[in-house]
Protein backbone atom coordinates (compact mmCIF):
# COMPACT_ATOMS: atom_id res chain seq x y z
CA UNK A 1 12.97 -6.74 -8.49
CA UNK A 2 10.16 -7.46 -10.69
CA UNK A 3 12.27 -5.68 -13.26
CA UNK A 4 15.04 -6.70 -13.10
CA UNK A 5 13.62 -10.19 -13.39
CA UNK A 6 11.78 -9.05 -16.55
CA UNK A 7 14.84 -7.85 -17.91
CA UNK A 8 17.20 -10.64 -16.90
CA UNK A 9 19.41 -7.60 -14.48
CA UNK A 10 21.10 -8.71 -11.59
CA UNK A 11 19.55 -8.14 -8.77
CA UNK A 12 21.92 -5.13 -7.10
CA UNK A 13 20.13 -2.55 -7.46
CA UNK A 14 17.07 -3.94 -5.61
CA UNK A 15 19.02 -5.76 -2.93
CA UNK A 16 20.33 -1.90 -2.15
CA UNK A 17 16.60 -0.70 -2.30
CA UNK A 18 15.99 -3.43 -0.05
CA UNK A 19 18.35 -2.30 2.80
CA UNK A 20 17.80 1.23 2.12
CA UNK A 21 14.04 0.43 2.78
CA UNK A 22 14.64 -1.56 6.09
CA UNK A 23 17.29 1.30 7.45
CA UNK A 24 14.07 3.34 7.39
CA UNK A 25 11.63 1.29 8.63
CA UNK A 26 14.12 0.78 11.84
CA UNK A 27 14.44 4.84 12.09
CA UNK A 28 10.61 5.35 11.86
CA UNK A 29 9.87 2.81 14.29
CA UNK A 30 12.15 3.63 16.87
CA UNK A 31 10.63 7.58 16.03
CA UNK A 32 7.01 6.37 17.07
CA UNK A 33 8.34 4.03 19.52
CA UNK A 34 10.09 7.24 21.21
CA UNK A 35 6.55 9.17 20.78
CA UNK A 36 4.71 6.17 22.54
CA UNK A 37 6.63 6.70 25.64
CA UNK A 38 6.79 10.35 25.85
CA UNK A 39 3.33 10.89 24.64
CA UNK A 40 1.50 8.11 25.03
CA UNK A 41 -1.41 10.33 25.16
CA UNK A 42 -1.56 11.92 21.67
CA UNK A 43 -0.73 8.32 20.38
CA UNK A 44 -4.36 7.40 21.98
CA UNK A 45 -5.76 10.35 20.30
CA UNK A 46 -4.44 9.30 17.12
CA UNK A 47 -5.74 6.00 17.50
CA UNK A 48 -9.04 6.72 18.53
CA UNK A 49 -9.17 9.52 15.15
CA UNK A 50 -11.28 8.46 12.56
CA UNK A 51 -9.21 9.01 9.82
CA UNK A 52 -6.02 8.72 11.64
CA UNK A 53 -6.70 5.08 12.70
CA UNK A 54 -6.71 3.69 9.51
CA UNK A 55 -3.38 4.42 9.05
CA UNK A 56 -1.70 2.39 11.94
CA UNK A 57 -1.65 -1.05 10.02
CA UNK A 58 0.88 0.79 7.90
CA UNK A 59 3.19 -0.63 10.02
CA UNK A 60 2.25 -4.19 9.78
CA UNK A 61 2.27 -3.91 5.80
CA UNK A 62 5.86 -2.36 6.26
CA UNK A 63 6.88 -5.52 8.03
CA UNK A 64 4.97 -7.56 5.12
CA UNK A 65 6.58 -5.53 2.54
CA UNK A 66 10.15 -6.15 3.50
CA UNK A 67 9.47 -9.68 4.12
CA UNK A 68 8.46 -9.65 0.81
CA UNK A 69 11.64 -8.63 -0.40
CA UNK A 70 13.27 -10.43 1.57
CA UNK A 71 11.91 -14.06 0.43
CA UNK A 72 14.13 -14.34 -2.27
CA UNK A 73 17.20 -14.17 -0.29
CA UNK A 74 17.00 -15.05 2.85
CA UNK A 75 13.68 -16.92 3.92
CA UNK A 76 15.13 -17.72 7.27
CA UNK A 77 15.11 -13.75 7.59
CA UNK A 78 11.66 -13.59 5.83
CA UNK A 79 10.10 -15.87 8.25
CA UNK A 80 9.93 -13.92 11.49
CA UNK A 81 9.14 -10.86 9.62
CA UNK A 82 6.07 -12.04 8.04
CA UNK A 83 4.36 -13.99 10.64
CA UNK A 84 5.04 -10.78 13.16
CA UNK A 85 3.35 -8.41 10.32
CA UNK A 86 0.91 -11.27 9.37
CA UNK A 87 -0.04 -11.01 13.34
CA UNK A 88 0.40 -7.55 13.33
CA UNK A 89 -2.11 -6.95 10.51
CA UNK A 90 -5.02 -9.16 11.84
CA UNK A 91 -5.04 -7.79 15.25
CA UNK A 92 -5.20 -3.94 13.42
CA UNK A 93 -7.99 -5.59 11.41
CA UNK A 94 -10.24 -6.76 13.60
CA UNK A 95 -9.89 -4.02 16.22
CA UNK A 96 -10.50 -1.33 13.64
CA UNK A 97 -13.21 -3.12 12.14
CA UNK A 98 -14.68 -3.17 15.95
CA UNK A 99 -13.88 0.12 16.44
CA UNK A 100 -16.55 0.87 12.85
CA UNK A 101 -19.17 -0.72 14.47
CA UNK A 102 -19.25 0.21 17.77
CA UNK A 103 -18.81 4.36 16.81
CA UNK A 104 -20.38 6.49 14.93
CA UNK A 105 -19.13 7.20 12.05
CA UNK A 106 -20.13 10.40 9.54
CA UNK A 107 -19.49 9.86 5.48
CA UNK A 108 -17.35 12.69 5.30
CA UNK A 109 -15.02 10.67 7.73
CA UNK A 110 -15.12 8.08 4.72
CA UNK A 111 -12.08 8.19 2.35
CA UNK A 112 -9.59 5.59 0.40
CA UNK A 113 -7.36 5.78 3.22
CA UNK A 114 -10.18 3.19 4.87
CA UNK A 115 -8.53 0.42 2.44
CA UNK A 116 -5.69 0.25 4.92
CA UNK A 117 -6.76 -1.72 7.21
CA UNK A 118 -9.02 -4.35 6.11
CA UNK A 119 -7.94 -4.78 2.21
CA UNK A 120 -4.65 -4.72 3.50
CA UNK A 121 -5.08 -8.40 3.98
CA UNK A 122 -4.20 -8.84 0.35
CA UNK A 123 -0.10 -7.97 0.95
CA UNK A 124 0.06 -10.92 3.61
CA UNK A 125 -0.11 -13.64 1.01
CA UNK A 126 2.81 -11.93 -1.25
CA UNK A 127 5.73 -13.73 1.30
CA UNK A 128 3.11 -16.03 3.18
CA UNK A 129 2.49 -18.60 -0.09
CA UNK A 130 6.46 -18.88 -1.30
CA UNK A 131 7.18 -19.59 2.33
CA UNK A 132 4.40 -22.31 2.10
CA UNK A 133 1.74 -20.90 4.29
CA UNK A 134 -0.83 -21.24 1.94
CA UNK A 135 -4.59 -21.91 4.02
CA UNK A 136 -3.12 -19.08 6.44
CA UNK A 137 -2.36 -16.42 3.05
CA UNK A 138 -5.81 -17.72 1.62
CA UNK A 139 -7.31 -16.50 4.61
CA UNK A 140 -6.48 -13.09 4.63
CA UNK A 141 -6.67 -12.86 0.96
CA UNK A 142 -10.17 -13.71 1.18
CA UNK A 143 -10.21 -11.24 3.76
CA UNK A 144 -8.91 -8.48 1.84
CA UNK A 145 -10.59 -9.00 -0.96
CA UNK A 146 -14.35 -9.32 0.66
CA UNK A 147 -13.53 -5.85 2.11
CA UNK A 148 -11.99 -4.29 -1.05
CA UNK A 149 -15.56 -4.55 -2.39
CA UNK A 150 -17.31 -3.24 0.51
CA UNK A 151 -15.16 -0.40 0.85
CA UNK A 152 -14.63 0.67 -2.84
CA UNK A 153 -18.59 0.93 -2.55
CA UNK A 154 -18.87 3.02 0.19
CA UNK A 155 -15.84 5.51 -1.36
CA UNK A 156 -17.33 5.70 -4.73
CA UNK A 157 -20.84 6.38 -2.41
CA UNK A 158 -19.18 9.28 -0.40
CA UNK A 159 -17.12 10.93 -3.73
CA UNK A 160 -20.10 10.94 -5.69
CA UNK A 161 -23.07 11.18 -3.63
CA UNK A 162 -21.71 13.41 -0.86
CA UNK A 163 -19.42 16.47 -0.04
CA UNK A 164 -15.45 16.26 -1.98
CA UNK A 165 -12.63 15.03 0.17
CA UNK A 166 -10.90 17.79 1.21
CA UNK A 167 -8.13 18.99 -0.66
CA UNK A 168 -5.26 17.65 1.43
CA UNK A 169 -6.37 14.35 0.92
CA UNK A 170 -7.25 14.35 -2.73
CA UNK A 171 -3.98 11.94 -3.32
CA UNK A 172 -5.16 9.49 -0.72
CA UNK A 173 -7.18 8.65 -4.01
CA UNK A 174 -4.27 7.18 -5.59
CA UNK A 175 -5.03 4.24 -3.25
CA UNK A 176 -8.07 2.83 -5.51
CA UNK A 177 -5.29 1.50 -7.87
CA UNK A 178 -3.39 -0.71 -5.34
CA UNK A 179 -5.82 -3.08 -3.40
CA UNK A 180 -6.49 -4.81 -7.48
CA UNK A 181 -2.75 -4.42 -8.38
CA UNK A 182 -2.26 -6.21 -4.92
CA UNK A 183 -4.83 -8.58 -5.45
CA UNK A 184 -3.14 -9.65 -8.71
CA UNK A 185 0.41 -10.37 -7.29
CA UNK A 186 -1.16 -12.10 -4.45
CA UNK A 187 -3.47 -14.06 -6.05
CA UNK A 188 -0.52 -15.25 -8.74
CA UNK A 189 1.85 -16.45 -5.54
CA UNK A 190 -1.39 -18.48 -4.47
CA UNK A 191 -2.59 -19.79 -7.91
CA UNK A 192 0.91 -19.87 -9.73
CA UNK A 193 -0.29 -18.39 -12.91
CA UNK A 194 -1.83 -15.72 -14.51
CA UNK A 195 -5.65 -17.11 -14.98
CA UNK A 196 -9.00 -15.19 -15.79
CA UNK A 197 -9.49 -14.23 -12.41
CA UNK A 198 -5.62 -12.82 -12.25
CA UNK A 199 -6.58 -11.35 -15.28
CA UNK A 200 -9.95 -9.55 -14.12
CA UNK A 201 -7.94 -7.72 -11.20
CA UNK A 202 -5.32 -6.67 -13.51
CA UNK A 203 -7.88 -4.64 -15.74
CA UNK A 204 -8.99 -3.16 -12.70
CA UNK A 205 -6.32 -2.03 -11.82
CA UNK A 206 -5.15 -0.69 -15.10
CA UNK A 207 -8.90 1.24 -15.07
CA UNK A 208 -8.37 2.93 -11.88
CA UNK A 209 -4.91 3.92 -13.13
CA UNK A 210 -6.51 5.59 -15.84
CA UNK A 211 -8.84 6.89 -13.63
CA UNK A 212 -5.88 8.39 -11.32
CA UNK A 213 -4.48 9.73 -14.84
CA UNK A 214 -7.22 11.53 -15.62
CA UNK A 215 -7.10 13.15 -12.43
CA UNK A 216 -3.34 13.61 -11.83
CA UNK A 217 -3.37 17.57 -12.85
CA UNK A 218 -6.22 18.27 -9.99
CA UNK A 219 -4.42 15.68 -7.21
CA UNK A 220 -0.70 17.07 -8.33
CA UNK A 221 -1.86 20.64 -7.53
CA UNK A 222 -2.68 20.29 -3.65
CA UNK A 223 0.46 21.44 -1.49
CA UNK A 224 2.58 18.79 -0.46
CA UNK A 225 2.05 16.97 2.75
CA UNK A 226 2.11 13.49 4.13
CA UNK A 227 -0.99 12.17 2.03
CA UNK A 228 0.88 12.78 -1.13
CA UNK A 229 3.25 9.94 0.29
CA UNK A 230 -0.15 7.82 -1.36
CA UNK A 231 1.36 7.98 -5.11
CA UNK A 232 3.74 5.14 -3.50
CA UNK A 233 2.96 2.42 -3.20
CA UNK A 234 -0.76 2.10 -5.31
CA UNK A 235 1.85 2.93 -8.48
CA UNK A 236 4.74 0.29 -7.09
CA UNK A 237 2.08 -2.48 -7.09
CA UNK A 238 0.75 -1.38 -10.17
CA UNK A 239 4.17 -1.53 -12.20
CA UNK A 240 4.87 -4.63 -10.63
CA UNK A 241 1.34 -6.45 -11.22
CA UNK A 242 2.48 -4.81 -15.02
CA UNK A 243 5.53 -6.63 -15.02
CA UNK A 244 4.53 -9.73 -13.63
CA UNK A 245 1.93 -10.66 -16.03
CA UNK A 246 4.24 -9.58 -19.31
CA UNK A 247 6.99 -12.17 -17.48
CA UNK A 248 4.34 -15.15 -17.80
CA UNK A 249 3.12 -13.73 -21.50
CA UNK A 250 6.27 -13.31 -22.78
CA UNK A 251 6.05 -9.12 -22.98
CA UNK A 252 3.68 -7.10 -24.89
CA UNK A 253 1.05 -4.58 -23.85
CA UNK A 254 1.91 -4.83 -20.27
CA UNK A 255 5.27 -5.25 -20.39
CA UNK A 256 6.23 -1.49 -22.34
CA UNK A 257 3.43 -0.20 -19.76
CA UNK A 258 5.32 -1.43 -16.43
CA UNK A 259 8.03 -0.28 -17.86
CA UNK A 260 6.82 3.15 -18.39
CA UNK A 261 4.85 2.85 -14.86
CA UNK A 262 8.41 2.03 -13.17
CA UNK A 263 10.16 5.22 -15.00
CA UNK A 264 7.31 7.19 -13.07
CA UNK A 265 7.57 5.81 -9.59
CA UNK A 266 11.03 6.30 -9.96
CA UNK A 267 10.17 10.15 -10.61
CA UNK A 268 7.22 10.39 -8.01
CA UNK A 269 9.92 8.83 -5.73
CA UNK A 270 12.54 11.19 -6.06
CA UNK A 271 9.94 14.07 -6.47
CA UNK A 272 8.69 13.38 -2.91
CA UNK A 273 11.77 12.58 -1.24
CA UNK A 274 12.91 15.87 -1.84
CA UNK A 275 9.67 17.20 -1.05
CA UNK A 276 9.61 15.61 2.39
CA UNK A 277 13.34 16.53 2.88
CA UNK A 278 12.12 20.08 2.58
CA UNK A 279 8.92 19.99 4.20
CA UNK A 280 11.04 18.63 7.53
CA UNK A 281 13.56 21.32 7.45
CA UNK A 282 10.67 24.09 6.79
CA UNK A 283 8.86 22.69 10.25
CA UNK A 284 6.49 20.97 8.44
CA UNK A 285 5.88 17.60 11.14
CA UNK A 286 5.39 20.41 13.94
CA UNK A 287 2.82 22.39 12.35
CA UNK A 288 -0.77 21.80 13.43
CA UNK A 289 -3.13 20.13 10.95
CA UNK A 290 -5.65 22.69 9.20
């Protein structure tokens, strides 16, 4: 959408991506709704998994995501979408954040995949401030943010000081690029321009790009599996964060470079979609994790 906005397109081709994107979001839900009832116990094991558990506000930032899109069109759509994700994403928040203090935790249990739940505050405000919730979107983008730099501390802590991430989550590094690209689309809905401080999280996020760049032969080289599903959505945000700013400047730097960014999602997009497809045909969801 971003885009096609930048280029003055119709909106089509998002509007398809749109549906295409809520389709699946239906068909994975009713999935894990399906493995909830028949195995309600390895969904507790899941939850209570150190690194597992981080990824269950996924969901909620689904729900945010397509209420997102949705804004545009159809706020009376948008509406019940966002507050249930909203909901959805504090209640992950708070009980994960409980569940940190009152375990033990070891640093090699520490990776970027931690971001998910807390920083993913920051997506809430991206429907919640055109649909005029702004104190409640200010909330959890304070939120978000006061965790993003907790959390990038204790990563940077664990890569550097500490043991490497194993190798089948090397992409889960990917992730340092989306909480600032994030921050600056959420942070524009709630201030309505691109100021200094807009500004500041953009260069972040073009620095950890660059930092993803420079490791993109090492992270490209691990065999495929569900953590290379990462590339997504850090490199979305990033291409539209890109996009967004060149729309208020009137093009430039930023707009040839979300450009280029949104030529490679759509690449990394296809690449893994085909690389899932094949994964789930070789058995790849029923083998046991190494």
């Amino acid at each position: 959408m971003a885009l096609e906005r930048h280029y003055g397109l119709a909106h089509g081709a998002s509007l398809v991506l749109l549906a295409l994107t809520a389709t699946l979001f239906l068909f994975l839900a009713a999935l894990y709704a399906l493995k909830l009832r028949s195995h309600f116990g390895r969904v507790m094991e899941e939850w209570h998994h150190p690194v597992r558990r981080s990824f269950f506000p996924a969901i909620a930032i689904g729900l945010l995501l397509i209420a997102t899109g949705t804004v545009p069109h159809r706020p009376d759509v948008a509406l019940p979408l966002w507050a249930v994700g909203a909901a959805l994403q504090l209640a992950f928040t708070l009980l994960i954040l409980r569940a940190w203090i009152d375990r033990t935790h070891t640093v090699a249990q520490l990776n970027p995949g931690w971001f998910i739940p807390a920083v993913g505050n920051i997506v809430v405000p991206l429907a919640g401030a055109p649909l005029g919730f702004f104190e409640i979107s200010f909330f959890f983008f304070a939120t978000g943010l006061l965790f993003w730099l907790i959390l990038v501390t204790l990563v940077f802590n664990r890569l550097v000081f500490h043991d490497p991430l194993p190798e089948r989550l090397l992409p889960t590094l990917v992730i340092l690029v989306a909480p600032p690209a994030v921050g600056f689309l959420a942070w524009l809905r709630l201030s309505g321009e691109p100021d200094l401080f807009a500004h500041l999280l953009l260069d972040l996020a073009l620095f950890f790009a660059l930092l993803v760049a420079t490791l993109a032969r090492r992270l490209l080289a691990v065999p495929f599996g569900l953590p290379a599903w990462a590339w997504s959505f850090p490199l979305a945000a990033f291409t539209a964060a890109c996009l967004h700013y060149a729309a208020h400047h009137g093009g430039g730097f930023f707009a040839g470079l979300g450009t280029g960014a949104y030529l490679v999602l759509c690449g990394v997009m296809i690449a893994l979609t085909v690389r899932t497809l094949l994964w789930v045909r070789e058995g790849g969801p029923c083998r046991p994790e190494s």
